[in-house]
N, C-alpha and C. Protein backbone atom coordinates (compact mmCIF):
# COMPACT_ATOMS: atom_id res chain seq x y z
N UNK A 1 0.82 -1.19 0.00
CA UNK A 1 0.00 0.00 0.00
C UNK A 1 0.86 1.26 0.00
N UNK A 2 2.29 1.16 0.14
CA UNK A 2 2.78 2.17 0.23
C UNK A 2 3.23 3.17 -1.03
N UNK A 3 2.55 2.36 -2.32
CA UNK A 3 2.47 3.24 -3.47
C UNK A 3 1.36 4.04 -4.05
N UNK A 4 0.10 3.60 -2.90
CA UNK A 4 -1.12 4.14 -2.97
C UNK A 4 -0.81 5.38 -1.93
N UNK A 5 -0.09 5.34 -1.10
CA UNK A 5 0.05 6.76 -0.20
C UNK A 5 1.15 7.86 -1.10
N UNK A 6 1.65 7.41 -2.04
CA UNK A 6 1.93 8.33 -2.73
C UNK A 6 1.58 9.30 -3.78
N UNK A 7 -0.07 8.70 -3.45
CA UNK A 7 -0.71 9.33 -4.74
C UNK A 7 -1.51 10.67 -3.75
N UNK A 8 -1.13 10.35 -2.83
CA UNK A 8 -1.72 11.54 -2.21
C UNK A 8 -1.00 12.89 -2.56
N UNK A 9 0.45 12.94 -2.98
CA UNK A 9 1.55 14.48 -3.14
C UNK A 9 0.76 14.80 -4.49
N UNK A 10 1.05 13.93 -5.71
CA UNK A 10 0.60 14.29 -7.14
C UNK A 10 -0.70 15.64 -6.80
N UNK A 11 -2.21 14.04 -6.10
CA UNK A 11 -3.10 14.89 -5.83
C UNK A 11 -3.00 16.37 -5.49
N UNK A 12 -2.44 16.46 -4.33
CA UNK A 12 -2.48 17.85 -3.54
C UNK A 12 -1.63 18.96 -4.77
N UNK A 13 -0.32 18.53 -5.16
CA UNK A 13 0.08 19.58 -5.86
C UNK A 13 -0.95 19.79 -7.20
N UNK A 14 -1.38 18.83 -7.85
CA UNK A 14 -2.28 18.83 -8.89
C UNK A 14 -3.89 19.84 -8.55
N UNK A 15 -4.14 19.92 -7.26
CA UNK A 15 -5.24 20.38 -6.47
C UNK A 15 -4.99 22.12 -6.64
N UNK A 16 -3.30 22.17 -6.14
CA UNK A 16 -2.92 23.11 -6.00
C UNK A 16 -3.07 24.12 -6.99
N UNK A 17 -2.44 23.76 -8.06
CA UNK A 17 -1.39 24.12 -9.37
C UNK A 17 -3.39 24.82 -10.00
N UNK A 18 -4.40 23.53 -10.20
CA UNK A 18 -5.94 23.73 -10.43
C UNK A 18 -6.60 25.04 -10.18
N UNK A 19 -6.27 25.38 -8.40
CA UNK A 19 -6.95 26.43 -8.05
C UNK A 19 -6.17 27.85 -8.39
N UNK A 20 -4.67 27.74 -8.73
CA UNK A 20 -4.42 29.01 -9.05
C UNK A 20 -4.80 28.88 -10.59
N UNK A 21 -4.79 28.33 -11.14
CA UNK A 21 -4.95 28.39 -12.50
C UNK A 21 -6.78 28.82 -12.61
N UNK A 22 -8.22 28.05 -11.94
CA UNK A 22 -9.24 29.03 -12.12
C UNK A 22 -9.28 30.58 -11.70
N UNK A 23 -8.18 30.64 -10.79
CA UNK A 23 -8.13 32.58 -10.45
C UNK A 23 -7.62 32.75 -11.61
N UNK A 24 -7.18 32.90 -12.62
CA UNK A 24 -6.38 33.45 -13.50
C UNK A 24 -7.93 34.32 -14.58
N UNK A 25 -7.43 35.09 -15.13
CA UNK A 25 -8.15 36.45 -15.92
C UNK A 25 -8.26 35.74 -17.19
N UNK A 26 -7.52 34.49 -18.08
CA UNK A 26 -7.85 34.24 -18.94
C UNK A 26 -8.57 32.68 -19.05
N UNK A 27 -9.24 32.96 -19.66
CA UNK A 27 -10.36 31.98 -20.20
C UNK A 27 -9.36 30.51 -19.80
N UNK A 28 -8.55 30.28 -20.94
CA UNK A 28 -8.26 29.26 -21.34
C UNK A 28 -7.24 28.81 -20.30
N UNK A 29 -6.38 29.68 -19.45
CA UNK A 29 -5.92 28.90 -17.80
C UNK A 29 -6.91 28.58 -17.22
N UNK A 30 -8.28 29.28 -16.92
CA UNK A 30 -9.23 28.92 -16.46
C UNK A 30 -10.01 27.70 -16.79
N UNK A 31 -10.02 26.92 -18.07
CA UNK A 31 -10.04 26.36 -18.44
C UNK A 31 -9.55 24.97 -18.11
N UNK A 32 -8.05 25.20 -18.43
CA UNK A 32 -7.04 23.97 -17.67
C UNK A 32 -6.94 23.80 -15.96
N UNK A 33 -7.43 24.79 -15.46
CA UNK A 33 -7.93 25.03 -14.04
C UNK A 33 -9.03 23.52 -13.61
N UNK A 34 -10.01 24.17 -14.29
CA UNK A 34 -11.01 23.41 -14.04
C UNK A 34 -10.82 21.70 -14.46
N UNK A 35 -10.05 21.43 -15.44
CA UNK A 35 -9.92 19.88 -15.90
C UNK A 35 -8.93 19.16 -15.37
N UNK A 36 -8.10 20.07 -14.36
CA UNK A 36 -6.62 19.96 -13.48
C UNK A 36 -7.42 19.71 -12.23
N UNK A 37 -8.38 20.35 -12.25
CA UNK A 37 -9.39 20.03 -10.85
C UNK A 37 -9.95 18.15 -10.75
N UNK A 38 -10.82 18.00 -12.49
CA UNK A 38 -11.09 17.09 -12.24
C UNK A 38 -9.85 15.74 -12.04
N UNK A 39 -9.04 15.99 -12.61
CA UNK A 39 -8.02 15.03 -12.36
C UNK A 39 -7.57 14.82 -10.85
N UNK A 40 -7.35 16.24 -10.18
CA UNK A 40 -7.30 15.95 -8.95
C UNK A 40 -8.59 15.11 -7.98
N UNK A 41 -9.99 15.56 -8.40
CA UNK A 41 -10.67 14.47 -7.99
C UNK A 41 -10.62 13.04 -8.20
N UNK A 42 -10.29 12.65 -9.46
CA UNK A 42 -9.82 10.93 -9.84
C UNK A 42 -8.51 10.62 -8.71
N UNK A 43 -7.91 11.65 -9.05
CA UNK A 43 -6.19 10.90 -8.19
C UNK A 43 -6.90 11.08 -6.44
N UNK A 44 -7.81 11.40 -5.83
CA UNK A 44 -8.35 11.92 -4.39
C UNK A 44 -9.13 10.30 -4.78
N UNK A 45 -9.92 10.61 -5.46
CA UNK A 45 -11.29 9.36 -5.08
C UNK A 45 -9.66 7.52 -4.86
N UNK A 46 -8.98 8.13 -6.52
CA UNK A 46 -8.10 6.19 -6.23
C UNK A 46 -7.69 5.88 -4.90
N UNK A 47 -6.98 7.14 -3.95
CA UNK A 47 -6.16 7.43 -2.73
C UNK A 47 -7.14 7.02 -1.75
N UNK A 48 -8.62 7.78 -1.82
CA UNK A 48 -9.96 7.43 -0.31
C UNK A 48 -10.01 6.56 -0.54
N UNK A 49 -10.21 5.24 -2.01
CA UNK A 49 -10.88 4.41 -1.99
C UNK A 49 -10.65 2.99 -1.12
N UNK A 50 -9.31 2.92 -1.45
CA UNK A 50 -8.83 1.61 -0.46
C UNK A 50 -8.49 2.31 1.00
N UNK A 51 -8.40 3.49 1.63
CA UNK A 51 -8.29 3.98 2.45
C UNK A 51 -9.66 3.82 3.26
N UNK A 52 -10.63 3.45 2.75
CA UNK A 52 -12.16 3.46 3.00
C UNK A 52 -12.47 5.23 3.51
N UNK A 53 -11.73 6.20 3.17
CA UNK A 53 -12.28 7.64 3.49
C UNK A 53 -13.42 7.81 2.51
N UNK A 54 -14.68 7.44 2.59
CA UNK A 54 -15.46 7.69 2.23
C UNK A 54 -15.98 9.14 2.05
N UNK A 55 -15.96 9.84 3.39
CA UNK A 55 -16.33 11.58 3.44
C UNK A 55 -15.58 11.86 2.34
N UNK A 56 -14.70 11.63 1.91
CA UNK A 56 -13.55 12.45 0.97
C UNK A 56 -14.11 12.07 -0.18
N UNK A 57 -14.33 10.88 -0.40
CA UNK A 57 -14.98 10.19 -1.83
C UNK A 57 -16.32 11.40 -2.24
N UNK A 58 -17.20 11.27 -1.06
CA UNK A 58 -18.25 12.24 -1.62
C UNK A 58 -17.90 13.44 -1.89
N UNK A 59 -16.88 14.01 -0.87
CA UNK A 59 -17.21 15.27 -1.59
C UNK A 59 -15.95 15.94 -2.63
N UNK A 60 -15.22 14.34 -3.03
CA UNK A 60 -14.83 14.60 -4.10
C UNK A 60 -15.58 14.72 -5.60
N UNK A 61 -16.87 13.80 -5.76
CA UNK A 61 -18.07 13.66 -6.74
C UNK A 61 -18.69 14.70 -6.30
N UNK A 62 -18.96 15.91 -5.16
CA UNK A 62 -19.60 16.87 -5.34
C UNK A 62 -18.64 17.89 -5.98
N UNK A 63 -17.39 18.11 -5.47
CA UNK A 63 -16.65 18.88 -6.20
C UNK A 63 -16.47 19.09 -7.61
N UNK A 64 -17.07 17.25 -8.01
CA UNK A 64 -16.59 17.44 -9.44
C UNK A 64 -17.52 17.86 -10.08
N UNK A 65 -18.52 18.08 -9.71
CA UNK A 65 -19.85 18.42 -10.40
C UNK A 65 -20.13 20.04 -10.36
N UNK A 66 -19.17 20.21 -9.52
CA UNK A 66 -19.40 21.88 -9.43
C UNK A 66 -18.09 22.08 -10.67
N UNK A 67 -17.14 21.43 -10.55
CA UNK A 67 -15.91 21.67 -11.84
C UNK A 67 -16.66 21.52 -13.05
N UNK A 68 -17.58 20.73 -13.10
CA UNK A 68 -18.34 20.41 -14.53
C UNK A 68 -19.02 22.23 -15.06
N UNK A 69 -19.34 22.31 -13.84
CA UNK A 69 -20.74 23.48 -13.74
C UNK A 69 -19.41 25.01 -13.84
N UNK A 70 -18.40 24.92 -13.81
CA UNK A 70 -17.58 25.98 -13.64
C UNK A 70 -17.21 25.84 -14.95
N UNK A 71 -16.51 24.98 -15.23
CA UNK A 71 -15.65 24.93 -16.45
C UNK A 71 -16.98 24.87 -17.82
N UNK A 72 -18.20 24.91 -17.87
CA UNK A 72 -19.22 25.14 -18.77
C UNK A 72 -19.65 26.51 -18.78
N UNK A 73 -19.61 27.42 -17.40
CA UNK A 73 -19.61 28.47 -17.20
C UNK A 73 -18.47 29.41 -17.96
N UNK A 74 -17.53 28.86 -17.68
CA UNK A 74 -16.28 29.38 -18.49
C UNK A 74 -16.32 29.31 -19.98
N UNK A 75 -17.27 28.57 -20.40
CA UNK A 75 -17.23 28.85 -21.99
C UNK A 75 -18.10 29.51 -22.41
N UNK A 76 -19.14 29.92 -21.40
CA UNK A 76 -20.29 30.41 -21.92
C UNK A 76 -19.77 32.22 -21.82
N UNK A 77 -18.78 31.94 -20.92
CA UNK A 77 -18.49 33.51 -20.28
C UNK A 77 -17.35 33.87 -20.69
């Protein structure tokens, strides 16, 4: 299991790198923001799953649904 606890750094910096990139003024960082997000939810949900952190699982699938709802926003805007 100790290559599944390493997927926790990727996540977080990938989490990271996501949220400065939706602050950004242009569209298209904003863009890679939001799809850097969902990846960070996949690499979060593989990490909770055998961990049994369930809380994290959900509100990684709520997060992602708001990334869906942001990054559609972003094209419309």
């Amino acid at each position: 299991m100790d290559w599944l606890n390493l997927i926790q750094w990727p996540a977080m910096v990938v989490t990271v790198v996501a949220a400065y990139l939706v602050g950004s003024e242009t569209k298209r960082r904003r863009s890679w923001g939001f799809w850097l997000f969902l990846l960070s939810n996949v690499l979060w949900v593989t990490w909770a799953w055998p961990a049994k952190a369930y809380a994290l699982i959900v509100l990684q699938f709520a997060l992602a649904l708001m990334n869906f709802r942001g990054a559609a926003k972003n094209e419309t805007g």
